[in-house]
PDB file of N, CA and C in Angstrom:
ATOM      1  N   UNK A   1      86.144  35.556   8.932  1.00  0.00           N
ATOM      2  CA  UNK A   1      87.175  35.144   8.002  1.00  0.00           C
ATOM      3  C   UNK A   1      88.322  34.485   8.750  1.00  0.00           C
ATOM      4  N   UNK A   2      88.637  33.516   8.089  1.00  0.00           N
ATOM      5  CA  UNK A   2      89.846  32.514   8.691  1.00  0.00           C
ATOM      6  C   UNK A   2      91.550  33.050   8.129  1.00  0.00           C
ATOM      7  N   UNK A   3      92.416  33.144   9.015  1.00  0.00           N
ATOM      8  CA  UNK A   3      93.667  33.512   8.737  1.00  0.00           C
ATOM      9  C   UNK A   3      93.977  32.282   7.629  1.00  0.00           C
ATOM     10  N   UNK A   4      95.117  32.819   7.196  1.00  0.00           N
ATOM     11  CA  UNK A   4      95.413  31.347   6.041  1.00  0.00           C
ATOM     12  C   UNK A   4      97.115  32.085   5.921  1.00  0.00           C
ATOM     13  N   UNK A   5      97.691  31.052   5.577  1.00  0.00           N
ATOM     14  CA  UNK A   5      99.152  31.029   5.054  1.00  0.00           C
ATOM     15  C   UNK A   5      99.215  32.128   4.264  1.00  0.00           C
ATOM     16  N   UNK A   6      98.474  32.539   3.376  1.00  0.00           N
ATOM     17  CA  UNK A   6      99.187  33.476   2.583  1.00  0.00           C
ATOM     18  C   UNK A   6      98.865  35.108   3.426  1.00  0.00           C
ATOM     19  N   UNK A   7      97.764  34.816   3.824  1.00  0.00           N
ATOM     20  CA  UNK A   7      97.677  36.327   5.191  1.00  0.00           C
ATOM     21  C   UNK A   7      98.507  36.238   5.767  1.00  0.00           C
ATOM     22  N   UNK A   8      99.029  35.615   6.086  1.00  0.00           N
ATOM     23  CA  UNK A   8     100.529  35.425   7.336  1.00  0.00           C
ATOM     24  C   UNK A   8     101.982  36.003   6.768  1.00  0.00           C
ATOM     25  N   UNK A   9     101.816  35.593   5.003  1.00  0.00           N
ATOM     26  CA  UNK A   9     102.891  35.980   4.350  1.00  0.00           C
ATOM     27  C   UNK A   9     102.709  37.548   4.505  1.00  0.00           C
ATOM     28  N   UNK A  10     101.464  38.200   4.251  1.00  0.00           N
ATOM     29  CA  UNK A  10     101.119  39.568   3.754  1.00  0.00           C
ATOM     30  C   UNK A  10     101.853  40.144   5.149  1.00  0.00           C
ATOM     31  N   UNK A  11     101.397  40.180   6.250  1.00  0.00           N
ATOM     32  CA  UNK A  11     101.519  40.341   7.612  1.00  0.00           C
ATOM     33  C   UNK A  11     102.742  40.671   7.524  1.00  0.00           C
ATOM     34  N   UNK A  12     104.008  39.391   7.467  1.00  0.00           N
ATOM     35  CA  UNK A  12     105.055  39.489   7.491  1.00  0.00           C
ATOM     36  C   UNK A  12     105.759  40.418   6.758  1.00  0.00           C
ATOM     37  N   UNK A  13     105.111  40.396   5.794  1.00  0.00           N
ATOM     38  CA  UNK A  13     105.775  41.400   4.422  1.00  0.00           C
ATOM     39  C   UNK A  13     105.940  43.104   4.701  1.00  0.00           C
ATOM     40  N   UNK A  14     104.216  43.390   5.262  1.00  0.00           N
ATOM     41  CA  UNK A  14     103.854  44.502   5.811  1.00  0.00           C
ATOM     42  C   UNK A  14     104.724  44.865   6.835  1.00  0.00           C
ATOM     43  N   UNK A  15     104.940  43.946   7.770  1.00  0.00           N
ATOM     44  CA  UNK A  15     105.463  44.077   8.982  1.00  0.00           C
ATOM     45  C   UNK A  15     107.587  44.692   8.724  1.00  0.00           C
ATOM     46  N   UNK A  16     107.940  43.329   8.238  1.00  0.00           N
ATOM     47  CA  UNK A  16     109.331  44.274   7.420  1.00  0.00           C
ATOM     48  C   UNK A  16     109.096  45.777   7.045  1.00  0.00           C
ATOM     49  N   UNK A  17     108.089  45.423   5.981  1.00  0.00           N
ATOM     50  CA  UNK A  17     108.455  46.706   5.112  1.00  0.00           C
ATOM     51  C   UNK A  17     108.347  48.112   6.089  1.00  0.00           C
ATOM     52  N   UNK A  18     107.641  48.076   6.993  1.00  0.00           N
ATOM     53  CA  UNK A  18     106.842  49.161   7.946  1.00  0.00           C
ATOM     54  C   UNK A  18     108.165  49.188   8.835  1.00  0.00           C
ATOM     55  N   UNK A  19     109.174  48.275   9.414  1.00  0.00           N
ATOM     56  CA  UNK A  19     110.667  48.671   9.974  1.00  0.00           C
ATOM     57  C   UNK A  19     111.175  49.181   9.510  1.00  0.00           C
ATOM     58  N   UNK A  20     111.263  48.724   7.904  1.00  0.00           N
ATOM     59  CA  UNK A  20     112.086  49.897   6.706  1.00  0.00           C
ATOM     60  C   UNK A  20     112.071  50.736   6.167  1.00  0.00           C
ATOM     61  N   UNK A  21     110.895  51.327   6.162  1.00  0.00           N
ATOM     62  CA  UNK A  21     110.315  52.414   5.565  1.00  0.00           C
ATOM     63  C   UNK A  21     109.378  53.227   6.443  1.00  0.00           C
ATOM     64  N   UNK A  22     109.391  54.740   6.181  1.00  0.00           N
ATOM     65  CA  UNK A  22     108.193  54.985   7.431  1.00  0.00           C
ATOM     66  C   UNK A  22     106.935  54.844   6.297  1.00  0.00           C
ATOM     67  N   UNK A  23     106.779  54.868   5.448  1.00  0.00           N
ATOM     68  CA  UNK A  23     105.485  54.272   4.179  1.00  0.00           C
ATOM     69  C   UNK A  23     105.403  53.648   3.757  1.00  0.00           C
ATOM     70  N   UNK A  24     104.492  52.622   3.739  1.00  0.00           N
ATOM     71  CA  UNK A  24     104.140  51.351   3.228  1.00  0.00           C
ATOM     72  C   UNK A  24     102.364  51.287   1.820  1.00  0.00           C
ATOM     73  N   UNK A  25     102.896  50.826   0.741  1.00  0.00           N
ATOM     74  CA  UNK A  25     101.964  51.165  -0.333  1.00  0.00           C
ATOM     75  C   UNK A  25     102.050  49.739  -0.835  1.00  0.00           C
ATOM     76  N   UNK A  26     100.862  49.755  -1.842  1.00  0.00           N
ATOM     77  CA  UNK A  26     100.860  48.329  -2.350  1.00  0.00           C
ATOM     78  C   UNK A  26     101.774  47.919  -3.245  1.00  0.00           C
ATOM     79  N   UNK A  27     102.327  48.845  -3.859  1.00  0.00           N
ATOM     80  CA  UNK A  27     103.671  48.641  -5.344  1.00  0.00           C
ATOM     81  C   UNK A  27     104.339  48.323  -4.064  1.00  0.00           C
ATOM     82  N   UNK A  28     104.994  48.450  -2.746  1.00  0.00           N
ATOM     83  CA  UNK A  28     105.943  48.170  -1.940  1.00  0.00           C
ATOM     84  C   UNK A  28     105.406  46.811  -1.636  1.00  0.00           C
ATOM     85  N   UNK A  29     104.772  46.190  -1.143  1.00  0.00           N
ATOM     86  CA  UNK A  29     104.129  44.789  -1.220  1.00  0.00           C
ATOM     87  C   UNK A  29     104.609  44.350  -2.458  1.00  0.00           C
ATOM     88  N   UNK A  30     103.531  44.323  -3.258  1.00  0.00           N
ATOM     89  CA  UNK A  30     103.821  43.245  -4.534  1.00  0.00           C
ATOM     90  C   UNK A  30     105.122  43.418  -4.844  1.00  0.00           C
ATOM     91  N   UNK A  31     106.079  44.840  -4.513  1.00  0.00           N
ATOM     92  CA  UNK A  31     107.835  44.479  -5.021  1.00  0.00           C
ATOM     93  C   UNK A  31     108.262  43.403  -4.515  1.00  0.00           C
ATOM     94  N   UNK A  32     108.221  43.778  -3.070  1.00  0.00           N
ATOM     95  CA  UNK A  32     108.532  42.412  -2.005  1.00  0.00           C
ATOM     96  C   UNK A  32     108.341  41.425  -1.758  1.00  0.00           C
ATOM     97  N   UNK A  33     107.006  40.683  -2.504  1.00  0.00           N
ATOM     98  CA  UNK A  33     106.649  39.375  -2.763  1.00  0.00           C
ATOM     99  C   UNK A  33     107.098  38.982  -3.714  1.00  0.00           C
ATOM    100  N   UNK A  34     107.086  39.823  -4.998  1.00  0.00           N
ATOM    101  CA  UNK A  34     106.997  39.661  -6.470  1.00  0.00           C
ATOM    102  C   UNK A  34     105.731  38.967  -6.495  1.00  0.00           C
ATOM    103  N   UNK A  35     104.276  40.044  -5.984  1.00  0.00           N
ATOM    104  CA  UNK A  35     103.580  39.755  -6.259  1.00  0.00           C
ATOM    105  C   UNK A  35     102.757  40.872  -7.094  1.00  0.00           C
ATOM    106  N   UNK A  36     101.575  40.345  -8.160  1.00  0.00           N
ATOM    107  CA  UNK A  36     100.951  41.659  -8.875  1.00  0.00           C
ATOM    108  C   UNK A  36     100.431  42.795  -7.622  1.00  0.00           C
ATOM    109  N   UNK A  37      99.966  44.005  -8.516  1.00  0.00           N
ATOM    110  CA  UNK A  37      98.717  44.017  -7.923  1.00  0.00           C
ATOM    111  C   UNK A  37      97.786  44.228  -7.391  1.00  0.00           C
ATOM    112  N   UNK A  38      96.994  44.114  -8.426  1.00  0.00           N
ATOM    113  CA  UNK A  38      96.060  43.115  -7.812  1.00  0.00           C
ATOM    114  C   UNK A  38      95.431  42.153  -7.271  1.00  0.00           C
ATOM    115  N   UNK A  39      96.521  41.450  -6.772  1.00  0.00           N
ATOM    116  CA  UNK A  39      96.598  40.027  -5.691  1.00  0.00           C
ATOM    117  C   UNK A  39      97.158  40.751  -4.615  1.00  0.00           C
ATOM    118  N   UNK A  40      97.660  41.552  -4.847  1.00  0.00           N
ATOM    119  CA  UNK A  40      98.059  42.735  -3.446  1.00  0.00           C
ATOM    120  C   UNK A  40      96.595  43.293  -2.742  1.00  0.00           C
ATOM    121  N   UNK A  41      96.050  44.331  -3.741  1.00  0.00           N
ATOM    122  CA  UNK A  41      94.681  44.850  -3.498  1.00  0.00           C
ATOM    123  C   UNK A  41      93.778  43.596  -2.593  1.00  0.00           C
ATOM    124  N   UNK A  42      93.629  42.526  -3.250  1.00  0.00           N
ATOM    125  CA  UNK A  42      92.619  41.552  -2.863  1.00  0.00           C
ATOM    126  C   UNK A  42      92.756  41.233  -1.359  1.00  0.00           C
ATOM    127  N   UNK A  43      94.270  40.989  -1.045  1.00  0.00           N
ATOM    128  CA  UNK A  43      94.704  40.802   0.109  1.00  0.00           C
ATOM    129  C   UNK A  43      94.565  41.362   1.002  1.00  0.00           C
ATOM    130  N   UNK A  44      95.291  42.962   1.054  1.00  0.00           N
ATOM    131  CA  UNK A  44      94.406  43.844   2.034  1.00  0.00           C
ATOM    132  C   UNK A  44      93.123  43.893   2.069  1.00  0.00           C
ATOM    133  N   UNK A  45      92.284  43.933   0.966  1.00  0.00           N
ATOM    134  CA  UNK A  45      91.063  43.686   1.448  1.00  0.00           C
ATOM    135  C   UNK A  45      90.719  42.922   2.658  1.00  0.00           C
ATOM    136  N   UNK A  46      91.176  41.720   2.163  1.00  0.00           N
ATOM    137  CA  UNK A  46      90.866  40.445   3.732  1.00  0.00           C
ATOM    138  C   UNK A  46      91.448  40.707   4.747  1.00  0.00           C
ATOM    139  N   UNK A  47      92.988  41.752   4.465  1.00  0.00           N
ATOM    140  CA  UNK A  47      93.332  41.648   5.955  1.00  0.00           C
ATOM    141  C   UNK A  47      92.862  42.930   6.703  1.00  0.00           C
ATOM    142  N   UNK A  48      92.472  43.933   5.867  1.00  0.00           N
ATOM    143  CA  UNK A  48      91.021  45.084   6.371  1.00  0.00           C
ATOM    144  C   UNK A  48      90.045  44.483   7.151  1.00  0.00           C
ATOM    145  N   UNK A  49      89.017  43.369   6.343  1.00  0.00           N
ATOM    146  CA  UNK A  49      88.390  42.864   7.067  1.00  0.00           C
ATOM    147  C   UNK A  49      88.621  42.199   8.478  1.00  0.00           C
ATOM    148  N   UNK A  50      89.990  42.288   8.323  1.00  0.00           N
ATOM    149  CA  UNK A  50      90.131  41.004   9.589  1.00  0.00           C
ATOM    150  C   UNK A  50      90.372  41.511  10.396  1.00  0.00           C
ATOM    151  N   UNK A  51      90.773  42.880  10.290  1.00  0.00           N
ATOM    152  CA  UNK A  51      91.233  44.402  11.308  1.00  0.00           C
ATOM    153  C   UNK A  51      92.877  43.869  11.462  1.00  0.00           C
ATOM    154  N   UNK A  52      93.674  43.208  10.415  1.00  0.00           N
ATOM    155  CA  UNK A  52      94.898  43.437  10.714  1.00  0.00           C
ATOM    156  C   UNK A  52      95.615  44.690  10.039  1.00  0.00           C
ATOM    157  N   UNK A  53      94.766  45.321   9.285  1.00  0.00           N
ATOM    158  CA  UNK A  53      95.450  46.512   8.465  1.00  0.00           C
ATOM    159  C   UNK A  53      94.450  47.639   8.628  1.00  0.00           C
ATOM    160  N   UNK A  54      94.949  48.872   8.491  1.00  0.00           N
ATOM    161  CA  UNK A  54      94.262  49.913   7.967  1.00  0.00           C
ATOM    162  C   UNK A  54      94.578  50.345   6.625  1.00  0.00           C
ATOM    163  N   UNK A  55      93.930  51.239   5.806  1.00  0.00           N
ATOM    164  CA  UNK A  55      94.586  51.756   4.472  1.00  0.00           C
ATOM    165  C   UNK A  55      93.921  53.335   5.009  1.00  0.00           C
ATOM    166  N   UNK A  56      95.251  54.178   4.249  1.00  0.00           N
ATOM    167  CA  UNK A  56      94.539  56.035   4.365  1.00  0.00           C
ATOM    168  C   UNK A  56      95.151  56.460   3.601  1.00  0.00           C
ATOM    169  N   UNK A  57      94.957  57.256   2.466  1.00  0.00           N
ATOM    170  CA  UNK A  57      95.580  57.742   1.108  1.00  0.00           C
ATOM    171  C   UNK A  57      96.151  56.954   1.158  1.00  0.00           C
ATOM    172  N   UNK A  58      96.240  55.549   0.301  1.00  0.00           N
ATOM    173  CA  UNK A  58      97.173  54.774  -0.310  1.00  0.00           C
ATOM    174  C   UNK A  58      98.168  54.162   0.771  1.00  0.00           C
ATOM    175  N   UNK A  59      98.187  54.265   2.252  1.00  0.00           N
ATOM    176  CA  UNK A  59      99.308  54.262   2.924  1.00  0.00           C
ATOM    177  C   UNK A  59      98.924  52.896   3.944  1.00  0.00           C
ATOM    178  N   UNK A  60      99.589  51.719   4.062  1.00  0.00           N
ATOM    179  CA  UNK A  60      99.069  50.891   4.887  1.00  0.00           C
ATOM    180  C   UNK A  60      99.650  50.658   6.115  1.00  0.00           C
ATOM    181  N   UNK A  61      98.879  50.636   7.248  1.00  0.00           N
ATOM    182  CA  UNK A  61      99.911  50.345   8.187  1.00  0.00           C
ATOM    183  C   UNK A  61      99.036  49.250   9.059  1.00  0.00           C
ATOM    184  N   UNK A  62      99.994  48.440   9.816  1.00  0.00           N
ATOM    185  CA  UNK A  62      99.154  47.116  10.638  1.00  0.00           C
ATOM    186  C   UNK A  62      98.643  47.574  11.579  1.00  0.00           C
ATOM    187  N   UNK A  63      97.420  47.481  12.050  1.00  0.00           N
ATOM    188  CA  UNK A  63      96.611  47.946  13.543  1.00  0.00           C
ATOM    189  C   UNK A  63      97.249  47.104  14.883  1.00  0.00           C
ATOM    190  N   UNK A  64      97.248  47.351  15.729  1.00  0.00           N
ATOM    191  CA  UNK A  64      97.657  46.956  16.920  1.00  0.00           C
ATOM    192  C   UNK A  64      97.568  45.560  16.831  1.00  0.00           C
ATOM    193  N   UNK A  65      96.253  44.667  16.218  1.00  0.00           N
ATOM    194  CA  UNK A  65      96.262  43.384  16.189  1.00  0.00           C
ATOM    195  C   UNK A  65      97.391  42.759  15.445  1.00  0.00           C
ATOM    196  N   UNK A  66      97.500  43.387  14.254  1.00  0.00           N
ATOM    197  CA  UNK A  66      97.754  43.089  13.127  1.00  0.00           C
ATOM    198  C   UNK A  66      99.605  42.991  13.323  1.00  0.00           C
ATOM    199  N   UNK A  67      99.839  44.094  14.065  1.00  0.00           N
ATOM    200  CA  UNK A  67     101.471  44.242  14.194  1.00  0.00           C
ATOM    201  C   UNK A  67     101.613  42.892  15.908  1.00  0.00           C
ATOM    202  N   UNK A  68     100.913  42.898  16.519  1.00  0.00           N
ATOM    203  CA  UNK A  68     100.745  41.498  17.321  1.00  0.00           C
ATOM    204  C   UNK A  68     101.279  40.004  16.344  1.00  0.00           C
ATOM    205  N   UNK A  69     100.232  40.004  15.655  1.00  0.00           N
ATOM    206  CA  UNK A  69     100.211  38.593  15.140  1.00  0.00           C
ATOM    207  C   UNK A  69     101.251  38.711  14.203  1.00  0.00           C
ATOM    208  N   UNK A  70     101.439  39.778  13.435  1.00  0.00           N
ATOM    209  CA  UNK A  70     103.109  39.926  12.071  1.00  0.00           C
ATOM    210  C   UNK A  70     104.482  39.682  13.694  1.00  0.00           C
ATOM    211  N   UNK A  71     103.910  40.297  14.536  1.00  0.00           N
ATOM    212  CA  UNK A  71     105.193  39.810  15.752  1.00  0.00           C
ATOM    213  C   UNK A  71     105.043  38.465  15.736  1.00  0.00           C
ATOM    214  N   UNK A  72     104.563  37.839  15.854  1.00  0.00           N
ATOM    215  CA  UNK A  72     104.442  36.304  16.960  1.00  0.00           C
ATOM    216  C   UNK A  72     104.616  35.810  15.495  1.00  0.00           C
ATOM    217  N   UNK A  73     104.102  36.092  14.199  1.00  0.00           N
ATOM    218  CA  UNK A  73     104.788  35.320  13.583  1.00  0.00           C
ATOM    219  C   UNK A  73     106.145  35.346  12.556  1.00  0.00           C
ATOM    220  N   UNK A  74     106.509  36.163  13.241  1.00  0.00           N
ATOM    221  CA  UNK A  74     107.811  36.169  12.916  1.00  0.00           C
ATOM    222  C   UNK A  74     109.435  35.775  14.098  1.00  0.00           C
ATOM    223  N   UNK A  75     108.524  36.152  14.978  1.00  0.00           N
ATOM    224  CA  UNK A  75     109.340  35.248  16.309  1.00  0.00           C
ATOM    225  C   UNK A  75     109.000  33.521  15.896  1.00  0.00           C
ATOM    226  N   UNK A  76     107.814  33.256  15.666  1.00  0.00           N
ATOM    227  CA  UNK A  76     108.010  31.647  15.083  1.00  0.00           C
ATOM    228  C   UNK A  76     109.159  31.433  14.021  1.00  0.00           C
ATOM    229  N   UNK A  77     109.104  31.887  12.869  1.00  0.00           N
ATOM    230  CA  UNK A  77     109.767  31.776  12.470  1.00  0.00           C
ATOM    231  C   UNK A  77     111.193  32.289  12.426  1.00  0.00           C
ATOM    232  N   UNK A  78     112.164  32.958  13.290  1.00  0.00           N
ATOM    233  CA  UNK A  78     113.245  33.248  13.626  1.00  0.00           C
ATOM    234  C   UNK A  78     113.759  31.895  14.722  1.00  0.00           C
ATOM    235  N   UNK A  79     112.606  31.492  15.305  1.00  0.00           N
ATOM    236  CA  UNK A  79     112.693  30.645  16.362  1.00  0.00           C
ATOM    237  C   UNK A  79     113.216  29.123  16.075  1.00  0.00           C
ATOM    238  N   UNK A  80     112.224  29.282  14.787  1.00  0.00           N
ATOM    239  CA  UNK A  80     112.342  28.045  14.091  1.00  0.00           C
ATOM    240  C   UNK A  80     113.867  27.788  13.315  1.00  0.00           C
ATOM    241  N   UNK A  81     113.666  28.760  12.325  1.00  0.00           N
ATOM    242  CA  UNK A  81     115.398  29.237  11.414  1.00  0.00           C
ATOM    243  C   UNK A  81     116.510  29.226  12.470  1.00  0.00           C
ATOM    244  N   UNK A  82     116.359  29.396  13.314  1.00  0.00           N
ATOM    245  CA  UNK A  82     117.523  29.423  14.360  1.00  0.00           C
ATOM    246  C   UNK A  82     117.880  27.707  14.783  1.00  0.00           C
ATOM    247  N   UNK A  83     116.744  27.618  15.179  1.00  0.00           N
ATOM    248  CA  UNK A  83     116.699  26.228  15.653  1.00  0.00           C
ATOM    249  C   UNK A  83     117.309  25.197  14.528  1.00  0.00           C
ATOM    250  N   UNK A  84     117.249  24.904  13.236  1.00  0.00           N
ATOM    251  CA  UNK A  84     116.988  24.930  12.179  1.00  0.00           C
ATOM    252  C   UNK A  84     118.733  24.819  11.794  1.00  0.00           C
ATOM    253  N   UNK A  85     119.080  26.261  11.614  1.00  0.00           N
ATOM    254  CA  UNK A  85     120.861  26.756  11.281  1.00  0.00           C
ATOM    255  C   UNK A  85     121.755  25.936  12.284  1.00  0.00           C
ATOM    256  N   UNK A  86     121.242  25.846  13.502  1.00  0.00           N
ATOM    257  CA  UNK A  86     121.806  25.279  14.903  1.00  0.00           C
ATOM    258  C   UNK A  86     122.340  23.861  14.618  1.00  0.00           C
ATOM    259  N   UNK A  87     120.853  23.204  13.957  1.00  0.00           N
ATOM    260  CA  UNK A  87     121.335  22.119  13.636  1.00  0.00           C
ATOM    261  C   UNK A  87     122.144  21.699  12.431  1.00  0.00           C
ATOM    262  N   UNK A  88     122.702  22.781  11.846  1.00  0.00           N
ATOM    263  CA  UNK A  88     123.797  22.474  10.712  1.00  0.00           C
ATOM    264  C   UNK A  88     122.881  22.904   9.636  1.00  0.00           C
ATOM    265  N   UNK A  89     121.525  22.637   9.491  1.00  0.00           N
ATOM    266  CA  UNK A  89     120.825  23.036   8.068  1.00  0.00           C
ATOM    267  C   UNK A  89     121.550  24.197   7.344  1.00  0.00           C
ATOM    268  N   UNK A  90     121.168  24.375   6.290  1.00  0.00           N
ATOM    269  CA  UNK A  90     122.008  25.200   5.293  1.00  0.00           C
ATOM    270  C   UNK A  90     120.689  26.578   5.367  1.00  0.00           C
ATOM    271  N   UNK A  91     121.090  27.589   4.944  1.00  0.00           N
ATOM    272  CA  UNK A  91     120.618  29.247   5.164  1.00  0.00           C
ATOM    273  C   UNK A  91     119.555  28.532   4.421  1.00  0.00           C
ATOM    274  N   UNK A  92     119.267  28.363   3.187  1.00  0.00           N
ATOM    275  CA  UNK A  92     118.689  28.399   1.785  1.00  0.00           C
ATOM    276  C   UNK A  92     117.600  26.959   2.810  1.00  0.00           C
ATOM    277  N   UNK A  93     117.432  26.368   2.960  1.00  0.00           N
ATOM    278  CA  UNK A  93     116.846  25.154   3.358  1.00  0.00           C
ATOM    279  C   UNK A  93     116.146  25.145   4.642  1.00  0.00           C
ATOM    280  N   UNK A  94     116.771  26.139   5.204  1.00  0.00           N
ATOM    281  CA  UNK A  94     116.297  26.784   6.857  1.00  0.00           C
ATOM    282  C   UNK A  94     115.601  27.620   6.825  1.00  0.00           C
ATOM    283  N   UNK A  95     115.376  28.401   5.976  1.00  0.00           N
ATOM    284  CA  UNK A  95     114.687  29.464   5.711  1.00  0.00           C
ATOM    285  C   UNK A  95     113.214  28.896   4.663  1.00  0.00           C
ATOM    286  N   UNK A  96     113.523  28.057   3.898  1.00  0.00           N
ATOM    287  CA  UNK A  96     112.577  27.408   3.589  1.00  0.00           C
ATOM    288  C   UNK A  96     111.428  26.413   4.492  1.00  0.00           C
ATOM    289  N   UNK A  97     112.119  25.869   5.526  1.00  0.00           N
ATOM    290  CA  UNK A  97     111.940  24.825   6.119  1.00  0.00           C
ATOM    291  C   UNK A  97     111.069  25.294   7.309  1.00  0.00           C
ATOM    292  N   UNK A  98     111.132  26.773   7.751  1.00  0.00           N
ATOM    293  CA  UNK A  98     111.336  26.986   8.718  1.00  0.00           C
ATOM    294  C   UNK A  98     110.104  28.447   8.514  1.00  0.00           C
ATOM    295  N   UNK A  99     109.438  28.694   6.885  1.00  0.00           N
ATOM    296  CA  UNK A  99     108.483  29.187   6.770  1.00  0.00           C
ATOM    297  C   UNK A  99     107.086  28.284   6.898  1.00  0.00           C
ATOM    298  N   UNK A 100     107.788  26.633   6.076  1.00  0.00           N
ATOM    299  CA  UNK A 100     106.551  25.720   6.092  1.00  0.00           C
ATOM    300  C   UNK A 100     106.242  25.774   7.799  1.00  0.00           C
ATOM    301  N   UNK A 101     106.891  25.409   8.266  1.00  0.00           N
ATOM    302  CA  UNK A 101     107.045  25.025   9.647  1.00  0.00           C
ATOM    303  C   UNK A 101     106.084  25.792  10.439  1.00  0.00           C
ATOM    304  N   UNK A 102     106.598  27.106  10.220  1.00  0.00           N
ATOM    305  CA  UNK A 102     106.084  27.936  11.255  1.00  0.00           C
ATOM    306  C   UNK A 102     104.308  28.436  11.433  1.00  0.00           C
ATOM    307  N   UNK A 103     103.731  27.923  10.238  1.00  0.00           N
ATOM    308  CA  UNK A 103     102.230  27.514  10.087  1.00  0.00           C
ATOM    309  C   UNK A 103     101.644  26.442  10.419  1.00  0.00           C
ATOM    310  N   UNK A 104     102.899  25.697  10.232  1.00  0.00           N
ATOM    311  CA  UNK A 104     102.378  24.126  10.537  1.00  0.00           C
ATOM    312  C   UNK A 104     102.474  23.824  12.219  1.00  0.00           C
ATOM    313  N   UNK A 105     103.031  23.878  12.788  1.00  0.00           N
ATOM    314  CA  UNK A 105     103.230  23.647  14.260  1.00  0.00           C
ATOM    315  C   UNK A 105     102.082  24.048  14.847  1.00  0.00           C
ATOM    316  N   UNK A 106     101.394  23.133  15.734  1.00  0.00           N
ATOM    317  CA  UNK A 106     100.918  23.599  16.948  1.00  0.00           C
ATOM    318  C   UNK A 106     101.376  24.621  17.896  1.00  0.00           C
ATOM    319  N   UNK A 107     100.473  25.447  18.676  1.00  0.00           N
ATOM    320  CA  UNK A 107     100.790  26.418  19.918  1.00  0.00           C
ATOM    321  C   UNK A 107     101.307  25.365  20.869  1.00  0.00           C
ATOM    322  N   UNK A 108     100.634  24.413  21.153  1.00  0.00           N
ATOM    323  CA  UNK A 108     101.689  23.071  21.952  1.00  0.00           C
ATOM    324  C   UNK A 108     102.943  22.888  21.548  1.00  0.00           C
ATOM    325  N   UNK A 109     103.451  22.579  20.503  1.00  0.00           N
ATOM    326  CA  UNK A 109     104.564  22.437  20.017  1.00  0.00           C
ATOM    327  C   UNK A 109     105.433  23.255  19.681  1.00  0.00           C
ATOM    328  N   UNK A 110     104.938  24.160  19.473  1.00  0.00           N
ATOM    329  CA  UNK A 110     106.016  25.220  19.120  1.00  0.00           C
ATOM    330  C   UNK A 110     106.667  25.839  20.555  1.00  0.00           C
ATOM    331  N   UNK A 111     105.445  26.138  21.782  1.00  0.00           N
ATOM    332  CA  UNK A 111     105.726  26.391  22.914  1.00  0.00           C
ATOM    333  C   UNK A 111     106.813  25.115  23.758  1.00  0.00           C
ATOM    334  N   UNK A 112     106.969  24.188  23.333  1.00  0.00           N
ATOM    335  CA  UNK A 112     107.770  23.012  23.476  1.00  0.00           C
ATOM    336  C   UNK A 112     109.080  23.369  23.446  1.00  0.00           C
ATOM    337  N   UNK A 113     109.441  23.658  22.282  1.00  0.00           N
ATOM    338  CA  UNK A 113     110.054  23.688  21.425  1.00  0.00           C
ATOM    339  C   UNK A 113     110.690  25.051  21.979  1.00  0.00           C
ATOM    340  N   UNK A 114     110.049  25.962  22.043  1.00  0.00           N
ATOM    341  CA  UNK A 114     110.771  27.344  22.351  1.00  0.00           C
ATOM    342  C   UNK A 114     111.494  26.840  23.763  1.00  0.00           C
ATOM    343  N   UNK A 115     110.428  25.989  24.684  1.00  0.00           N
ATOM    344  CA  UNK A 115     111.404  25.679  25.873  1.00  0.00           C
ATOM    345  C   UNK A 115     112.568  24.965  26.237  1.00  0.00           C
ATOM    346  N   UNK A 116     112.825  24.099  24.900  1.00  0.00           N
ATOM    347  CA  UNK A 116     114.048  23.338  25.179  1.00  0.00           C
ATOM    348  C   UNK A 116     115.162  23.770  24.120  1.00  0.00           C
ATOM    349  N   UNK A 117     114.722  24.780  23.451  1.00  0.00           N
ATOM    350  CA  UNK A 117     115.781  25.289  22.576  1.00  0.00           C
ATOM    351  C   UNK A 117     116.954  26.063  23.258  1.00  0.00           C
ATOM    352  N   UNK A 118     118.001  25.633  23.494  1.00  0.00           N
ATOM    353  CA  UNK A 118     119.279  26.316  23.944  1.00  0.00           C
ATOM    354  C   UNK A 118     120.047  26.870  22.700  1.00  0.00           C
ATOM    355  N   UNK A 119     120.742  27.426  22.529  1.00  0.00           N
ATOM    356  CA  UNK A 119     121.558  27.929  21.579  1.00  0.00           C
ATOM    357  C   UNK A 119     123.177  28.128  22.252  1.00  0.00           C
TER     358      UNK A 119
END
């Protein structure tokens, strides 16, 4: 199974929520997306399969891979939003800009990019 944009969202989501809470459940997902669900359910499924999650009584937490890749992609995107605010962009537009982004970039480019970013 192939990662995709919206696994990346789940990741991320999981990944917050699991700083904020010591329990993470699917009503805590779909709150946080404002997603159903059962588009919640479906999701872990794939990201079960993919070994980025475990589930145990109802309780989800990211496996070692899984809290890896919710890291790296959320350092992209802080990396990016920073980069982003730096240049004057507005919160609301940087934060938008800077989710497309952070899927879209190459490991070349983004590694670029992390190197000439001064702040």
């Amino acid at each position: 199974m192939n990662k995709t944009i919206s696994s990346d969202h789940y990741l991320k989501a999981i990944y917050q929520l699991q700083q904020q809470q010591p329990v993470v459940r699917r009503v805590d997902i779909a709150q946080a997306m404002a997603f159903s669900k059962p588009s919640v359910t479906r999701a872990i499924t794939l990201l079960k399969k993919m070994g980025y999650v475990t589930v145990e009584k109802h309780q989800i937490r990211l496996t070692s891979k899984g809290k890896k890749e919710a890291e790296n992609l959320w350092q992209r995107f802080e990396t990016i939003y920073d980069y982003l605010t730096a240049a004057g962009i507005s919160n609301d537009a940087a934060t938008k800009d800077a989710c497309l982004l952070e899927h879209s970039l190459s490991e070349e480019t983004y590694h670029k990019l992390l190197n000439k970013i001064t702040f």
